[in-house]
Protein backbone atom coordinates (compact mmCIF):
# COMPACT_ATOMS: atom_id res chain seq x y z
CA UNK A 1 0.00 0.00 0.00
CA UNK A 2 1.11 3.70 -1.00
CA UNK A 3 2.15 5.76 1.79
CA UNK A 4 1.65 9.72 2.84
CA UNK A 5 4.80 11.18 1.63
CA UNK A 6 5.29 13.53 4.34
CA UNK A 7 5.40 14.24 8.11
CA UNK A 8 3.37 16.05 10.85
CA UNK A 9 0.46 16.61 8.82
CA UNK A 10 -2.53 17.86 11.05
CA UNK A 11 -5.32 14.97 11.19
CA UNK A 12 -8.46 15.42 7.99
CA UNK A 13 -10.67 14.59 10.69
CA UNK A 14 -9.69 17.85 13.03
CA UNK A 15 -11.37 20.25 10.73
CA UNK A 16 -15.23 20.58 10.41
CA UNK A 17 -14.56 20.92 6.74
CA UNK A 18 -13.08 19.15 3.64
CA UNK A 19 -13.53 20.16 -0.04
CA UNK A 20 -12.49 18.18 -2.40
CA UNK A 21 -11.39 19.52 -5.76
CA UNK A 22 -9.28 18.60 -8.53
CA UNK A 23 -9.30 18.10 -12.72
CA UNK A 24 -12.29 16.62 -13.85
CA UNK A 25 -11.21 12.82 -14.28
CA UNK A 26 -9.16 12.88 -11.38
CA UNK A 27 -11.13 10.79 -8.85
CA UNK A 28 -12.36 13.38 -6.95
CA UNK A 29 -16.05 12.37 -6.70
CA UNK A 30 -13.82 8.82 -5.37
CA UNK A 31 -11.64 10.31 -3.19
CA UNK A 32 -14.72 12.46 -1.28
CA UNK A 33 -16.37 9.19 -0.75
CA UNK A 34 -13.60 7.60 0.57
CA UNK A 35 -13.38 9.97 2.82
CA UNK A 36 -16.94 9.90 3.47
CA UNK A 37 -16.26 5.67 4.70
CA UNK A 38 -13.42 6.08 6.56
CA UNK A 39 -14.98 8.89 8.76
CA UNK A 40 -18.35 6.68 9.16
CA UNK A 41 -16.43 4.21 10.08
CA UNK A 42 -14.56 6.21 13.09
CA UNK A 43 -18.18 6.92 14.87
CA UNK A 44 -18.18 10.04 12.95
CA UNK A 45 -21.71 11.88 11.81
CA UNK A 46 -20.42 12.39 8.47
CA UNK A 47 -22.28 14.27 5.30
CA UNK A 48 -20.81 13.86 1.91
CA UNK A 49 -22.31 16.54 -0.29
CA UNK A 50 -22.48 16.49 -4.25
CA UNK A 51 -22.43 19.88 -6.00
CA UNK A 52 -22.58 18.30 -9.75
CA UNK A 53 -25.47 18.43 -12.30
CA UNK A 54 -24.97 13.84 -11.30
CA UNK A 55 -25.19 11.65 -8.67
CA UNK A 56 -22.62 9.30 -8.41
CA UNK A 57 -22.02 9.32 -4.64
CA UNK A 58 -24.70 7.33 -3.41
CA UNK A 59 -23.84 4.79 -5.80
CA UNK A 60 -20.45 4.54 -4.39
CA UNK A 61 -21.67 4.67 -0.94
CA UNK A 62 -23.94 1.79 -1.47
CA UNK A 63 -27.39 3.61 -1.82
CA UNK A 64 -29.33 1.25 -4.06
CA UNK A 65 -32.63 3.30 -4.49
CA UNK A 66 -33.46 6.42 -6.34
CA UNK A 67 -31.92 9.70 -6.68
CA UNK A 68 -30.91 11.15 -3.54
CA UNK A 69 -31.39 15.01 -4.51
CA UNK A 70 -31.54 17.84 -2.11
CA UNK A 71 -32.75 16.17 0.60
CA UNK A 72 -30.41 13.91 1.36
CA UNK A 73 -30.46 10.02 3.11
CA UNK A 74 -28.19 8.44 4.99
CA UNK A 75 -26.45 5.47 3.25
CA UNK A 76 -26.02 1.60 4.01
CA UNK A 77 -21.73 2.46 4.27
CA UNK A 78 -22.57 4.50 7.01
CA UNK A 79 -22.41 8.43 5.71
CA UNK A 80 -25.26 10.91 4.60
CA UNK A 81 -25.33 12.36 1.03
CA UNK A 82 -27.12 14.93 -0.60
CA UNK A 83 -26.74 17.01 -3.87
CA UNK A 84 -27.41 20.60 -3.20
CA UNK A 85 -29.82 21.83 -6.31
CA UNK A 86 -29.17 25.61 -6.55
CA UNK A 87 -32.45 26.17 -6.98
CA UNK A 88 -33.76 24.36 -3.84
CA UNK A 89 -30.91 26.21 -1.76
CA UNK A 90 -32.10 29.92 -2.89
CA UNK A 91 -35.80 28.87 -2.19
CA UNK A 92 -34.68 27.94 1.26
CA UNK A 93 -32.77 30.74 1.86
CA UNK A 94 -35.58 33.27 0.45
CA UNK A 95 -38.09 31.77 2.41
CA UNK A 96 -36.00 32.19 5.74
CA UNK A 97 -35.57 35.91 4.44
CA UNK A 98 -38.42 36.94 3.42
CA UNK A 99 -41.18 34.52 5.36
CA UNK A 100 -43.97 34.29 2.15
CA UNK A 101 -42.95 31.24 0.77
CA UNK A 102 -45.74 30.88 -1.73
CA UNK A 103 -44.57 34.08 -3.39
CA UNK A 104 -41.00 32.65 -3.12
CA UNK A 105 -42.59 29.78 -4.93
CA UNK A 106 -44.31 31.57 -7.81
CA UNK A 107 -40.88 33.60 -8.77
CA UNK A 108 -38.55 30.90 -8.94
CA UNK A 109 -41.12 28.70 -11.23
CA UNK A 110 -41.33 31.44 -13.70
CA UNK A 111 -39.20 30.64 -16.92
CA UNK A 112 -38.71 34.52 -16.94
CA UNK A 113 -36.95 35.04 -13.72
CA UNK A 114 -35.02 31.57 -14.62
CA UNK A 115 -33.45 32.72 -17.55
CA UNK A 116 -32.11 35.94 -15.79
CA UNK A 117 -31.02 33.82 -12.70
CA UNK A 118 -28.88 31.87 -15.38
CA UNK A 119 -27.14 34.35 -17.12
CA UNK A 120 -26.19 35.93 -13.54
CA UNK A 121 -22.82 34.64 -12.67
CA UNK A 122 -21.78 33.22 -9.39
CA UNK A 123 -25.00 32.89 -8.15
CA UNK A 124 -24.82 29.55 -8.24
CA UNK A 125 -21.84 29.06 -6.03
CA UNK A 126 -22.64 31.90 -3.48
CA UNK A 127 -25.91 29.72 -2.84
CA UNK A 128 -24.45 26.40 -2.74
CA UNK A 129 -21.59 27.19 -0.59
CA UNK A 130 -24.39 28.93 1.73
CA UNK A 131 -26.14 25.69 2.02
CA UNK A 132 -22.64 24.27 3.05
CA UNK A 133 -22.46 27.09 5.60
CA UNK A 134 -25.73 26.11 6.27
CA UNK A 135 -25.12 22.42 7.19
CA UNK A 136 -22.22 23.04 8.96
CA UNK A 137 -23.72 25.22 11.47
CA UNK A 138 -26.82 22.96 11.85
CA UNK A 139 -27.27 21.72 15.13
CA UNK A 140 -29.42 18.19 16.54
CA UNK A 141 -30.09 19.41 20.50
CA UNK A 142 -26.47 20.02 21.89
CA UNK A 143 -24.68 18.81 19.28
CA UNK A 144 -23.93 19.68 15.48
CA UNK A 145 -26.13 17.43 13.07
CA UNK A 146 -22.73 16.63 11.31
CA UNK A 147 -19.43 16.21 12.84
CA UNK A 148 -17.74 16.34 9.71
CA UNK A 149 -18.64 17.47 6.15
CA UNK A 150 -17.10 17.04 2.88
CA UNK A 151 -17.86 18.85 -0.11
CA UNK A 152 -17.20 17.28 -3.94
CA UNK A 153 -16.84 20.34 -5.28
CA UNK A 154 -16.48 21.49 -9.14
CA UNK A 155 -13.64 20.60 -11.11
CA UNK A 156 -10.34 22.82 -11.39
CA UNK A 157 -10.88 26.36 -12.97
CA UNK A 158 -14.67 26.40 -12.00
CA UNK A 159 -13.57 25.24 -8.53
CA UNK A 160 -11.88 28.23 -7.99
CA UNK A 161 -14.67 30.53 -8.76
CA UNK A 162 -16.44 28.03 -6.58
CA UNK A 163 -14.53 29.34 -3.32
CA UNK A 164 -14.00 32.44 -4.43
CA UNK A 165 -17.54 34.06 -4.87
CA UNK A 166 -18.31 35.00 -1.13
CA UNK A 167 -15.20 37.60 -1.28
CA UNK A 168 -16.09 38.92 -4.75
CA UNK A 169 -19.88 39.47 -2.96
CA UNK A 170 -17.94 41.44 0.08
CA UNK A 171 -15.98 43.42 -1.69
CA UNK A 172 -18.93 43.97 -3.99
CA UNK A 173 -21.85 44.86 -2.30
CA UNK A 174 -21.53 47.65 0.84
CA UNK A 175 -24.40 46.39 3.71
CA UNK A 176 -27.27 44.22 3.91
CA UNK A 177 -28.44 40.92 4.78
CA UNK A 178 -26.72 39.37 1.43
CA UNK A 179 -23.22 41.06 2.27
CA UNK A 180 -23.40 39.49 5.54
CA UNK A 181 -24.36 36.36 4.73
CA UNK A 182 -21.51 36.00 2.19
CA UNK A 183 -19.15 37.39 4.94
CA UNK A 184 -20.09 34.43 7.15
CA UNK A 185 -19.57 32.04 4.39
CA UNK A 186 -16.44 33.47 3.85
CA UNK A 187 -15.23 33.54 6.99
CA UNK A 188 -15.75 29.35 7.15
CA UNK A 189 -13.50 28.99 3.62
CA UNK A 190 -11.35 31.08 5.08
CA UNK A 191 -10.89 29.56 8.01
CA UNK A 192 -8.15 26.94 8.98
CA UNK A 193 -9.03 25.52 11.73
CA UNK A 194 -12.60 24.52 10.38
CA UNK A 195 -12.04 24.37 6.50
CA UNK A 196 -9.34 22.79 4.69
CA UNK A 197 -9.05 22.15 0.48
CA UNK A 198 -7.88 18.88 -0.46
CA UNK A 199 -6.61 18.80 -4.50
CA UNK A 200 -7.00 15.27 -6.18
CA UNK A 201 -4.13 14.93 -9.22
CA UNK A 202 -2.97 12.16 -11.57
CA UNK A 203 0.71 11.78 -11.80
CA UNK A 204 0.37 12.81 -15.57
CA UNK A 205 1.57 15.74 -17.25
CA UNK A 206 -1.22 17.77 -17.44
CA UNK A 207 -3.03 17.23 -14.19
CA UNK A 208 0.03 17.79 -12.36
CA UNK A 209 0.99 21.23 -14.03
CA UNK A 210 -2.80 21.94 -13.68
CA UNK A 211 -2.59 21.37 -9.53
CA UNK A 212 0.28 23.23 -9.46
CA UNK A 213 -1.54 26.12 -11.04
CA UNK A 214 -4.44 25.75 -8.76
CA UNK A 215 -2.44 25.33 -5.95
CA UNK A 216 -0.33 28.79 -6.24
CA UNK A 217 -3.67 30.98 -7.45
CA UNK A 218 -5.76 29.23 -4.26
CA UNK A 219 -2.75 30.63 -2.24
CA UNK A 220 -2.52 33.97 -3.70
CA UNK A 221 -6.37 35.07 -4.30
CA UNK A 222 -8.72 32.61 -2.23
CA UNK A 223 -6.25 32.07 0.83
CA UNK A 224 -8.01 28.46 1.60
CA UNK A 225 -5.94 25.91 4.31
CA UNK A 226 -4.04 23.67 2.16
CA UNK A 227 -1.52 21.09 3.51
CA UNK A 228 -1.29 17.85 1.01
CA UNK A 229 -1.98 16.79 -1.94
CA UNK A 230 -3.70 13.58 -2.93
CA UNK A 231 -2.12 11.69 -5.81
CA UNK A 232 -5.17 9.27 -7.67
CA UNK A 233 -4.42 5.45 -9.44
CA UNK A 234 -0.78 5.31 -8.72
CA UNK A 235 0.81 2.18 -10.44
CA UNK A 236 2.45 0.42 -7.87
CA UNK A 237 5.72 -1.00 -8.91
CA UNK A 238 5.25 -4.36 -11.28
CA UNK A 239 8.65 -6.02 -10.00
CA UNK A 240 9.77 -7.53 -6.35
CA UNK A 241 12.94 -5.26 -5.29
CA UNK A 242 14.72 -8.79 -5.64
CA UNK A 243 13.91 -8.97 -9.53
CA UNK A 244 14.30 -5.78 -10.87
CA UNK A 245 14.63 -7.68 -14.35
CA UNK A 246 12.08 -9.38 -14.42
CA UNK A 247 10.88 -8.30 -17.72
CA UNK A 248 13.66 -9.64 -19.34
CA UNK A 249 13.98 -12.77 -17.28
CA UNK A 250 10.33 -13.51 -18.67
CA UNK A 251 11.23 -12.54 -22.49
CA UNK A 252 14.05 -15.27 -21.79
CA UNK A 253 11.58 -18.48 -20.87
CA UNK A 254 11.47 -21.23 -23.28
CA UNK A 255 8.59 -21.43 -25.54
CA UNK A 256 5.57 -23.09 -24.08
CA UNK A 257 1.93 -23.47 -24.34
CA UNK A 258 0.22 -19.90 -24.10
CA UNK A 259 1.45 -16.61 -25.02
CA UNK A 260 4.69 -15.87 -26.19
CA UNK A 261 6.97 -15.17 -23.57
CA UNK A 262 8.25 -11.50 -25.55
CA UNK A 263 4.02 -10.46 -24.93
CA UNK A 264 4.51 -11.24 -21.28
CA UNK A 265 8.15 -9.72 -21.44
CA UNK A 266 6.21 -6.32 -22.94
CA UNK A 267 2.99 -6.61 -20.53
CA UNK A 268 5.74 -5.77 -17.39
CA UNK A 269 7.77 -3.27 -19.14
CA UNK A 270 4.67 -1.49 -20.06
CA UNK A 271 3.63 -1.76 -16.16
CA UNK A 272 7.56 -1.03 -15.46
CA UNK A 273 7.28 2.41 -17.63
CA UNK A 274 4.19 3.45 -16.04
CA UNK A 275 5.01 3.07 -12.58
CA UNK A 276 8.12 5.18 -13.31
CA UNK A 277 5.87 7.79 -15.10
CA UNK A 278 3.81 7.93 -11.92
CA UNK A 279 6.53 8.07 -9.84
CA UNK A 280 8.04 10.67 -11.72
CA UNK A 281 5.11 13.13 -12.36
CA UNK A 282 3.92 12.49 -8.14
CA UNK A 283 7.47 14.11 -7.43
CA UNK A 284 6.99 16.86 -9.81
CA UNK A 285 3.74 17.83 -7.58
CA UNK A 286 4.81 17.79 -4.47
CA UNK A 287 7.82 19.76 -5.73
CA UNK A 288 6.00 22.31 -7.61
CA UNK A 289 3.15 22.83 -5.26
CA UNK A 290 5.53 22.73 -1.87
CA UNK A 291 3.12 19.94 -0.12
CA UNK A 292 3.59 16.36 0.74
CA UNK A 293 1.52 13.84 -1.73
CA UNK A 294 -0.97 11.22 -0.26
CA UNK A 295 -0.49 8.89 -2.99
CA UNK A 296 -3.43 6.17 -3.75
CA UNK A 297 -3.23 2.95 -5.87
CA UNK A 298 -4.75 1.82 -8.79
CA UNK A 299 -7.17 -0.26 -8.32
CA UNK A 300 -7.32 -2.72 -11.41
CA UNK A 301 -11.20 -3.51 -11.13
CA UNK A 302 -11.73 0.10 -10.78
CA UNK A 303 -14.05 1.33 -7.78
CA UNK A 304 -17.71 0.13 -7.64
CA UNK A 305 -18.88 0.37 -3.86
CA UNK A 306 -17.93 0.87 -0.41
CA UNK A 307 -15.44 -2.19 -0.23
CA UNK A 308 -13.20 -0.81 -3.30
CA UNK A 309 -13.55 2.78 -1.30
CA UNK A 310 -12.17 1.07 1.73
CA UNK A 311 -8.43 0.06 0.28
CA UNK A 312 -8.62 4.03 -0.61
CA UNK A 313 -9.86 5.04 3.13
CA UNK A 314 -7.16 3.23 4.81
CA UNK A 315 -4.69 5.67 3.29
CA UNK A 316 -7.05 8.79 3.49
CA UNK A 317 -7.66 8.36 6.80
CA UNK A 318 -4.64 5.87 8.34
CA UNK A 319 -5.35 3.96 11.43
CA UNK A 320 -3.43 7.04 13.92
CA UNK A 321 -5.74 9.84 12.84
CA UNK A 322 -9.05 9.86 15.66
């Protein structure tokens, strides 16, 4: 198993808050429901929320019934999900404001009014991040509904945007209930003891220089906690450290029955060359971005449910975090 490459990083589990982002492709939507697990799994209250158009985290999680939407269930793995529906959140939040829900209602069915809210930018963030504030201040009696969140949020480049609407609002607008509503939302991304950003990346050329970007313009305009880096489908090596010629021990076997011993000769020095790409482009992003790498395997079957996320959660989440 792949190893945190790294030391003295503060536990996932002592913030309130984890967003996940990364290039689309990346395993991010994995990754946040690995997470997701391994918290469950500790005792934790944990919601896992989806901010795509799709659902694919109940799946993952085990939910075998319909779509989960805005209002959330709790799955058989353990965690809640829910997919906040932009719409659904700014109904909510003008019905707390304003107190005539019918007329709240009426507005937001009207094609008209739709069609405006669409070609608005940033709207849709500023009210989905507000749901996140939202759910992390909720409270059950004594206690907070949720002990820990996690947030799949929108792939690299929109991602950004993403976190970075509640200051643009500030700076923006001058008083009001909206300004400081966005100010408390922007005080929890901006927080590091409750809010930390957790970048997916494939050790490949382009998602690596792409985290690296990310990484330095989160730094330098959004000023989010950041303190690793997880590296997705790492090809572990194909070779025991006693056999480090293995592929040409193999193209050396007699002829027998079966395929040609050059095929299985090229089938580990493909493996060979791709673990060494990994290896190579997981260095480059710790290097260029300044952060230790959590580095996850491949898994050859690919991840289908909870007990694929678990080989992923043990590594997330190793057995010395609470």
């Amino acid at each position: 198993m792949l190893e945190t490459r790294g030391e003295g990083l503060r536990p996932l589990l002592a913030r309130r808050l984890v967003v996940v982002t990364g290039k689309g492709g990346t395993g991010k939507t994995t990754v946040a429901a690995a997470l997701g697990l391994a918290a469950a799994a500790r005792g934790r209250r944990v919601l896992v929320v989806e901010t795509g158009r799709d659902e694919n985290l109940p799946r993952l999680l085990g939910h075998r019934g319909g779509l989960v939407g805005h209002a959330g269930v709790r799955t058989p793995s353990g965690p809640w999900v829910m997919r906040i529906e932009p719409y659904e959140a700014l109904a909510e939040y003008l019905h707390l404001q304003l107190r005539v829900p019918g007329l709240v209602t009426r507005v937001l069915k009207q094609p008209g009014f739709r069609g405006l809210l669409d070609a608005a930018p940033g709207w849709r963030e500023l009210v989905t991040l507000g749901k996140v504030w939202h759910l992390e201040q909720a409270r059950d009696a004594d206690r907070p509904r949720f002990d820990w969140l996690v947030v799949d949020a929108p792939a690299t480049g929109h991602g950004l945007t993403f976190l970075d609407v509640p200051r643009v609002v500030v700076s923006a607008i001058r008083s009001g209930p909206l300004r400081r509503h966005a100010r408390w939302v922007e005080e929890l991304v901006r927080d590091p003891e409750r809010t930390l950003l957790l970048p997916v990346a494939l050790a490949e050329e382009l998602p690596a220089r792409e985290t690296a970007e990310l990484v330095a313009r989160l730094r330098g305009q959004v000023g989010v906690a950041l303190d690793r880096v997880v590296v997705n489908a790492m090809q572990p090596a194909p070779f025991p450290p006693e056999l480090p010629d293995l592929d040409e021990r193999l193209r050396a076997l007699p002829r027998a029955p079966g395929p040609a011993p050059r095929t299985w000769a090229a089938c580990a020095a493909h493996l060979a060359s791709r673990h060494e790409l990994n290896r190579r482009f997981a260095d480059e992003i710790g290097t260029d971005t300044g952060l230790p790498t959590v580095e996850l395997p491949l898994l050859a079957g690919g991840v289908r449910g909870p007990d694929d996320l678990a080989r992923l959660a043990s590594v997330l989440l190793p057995g010395d975090e609470p």
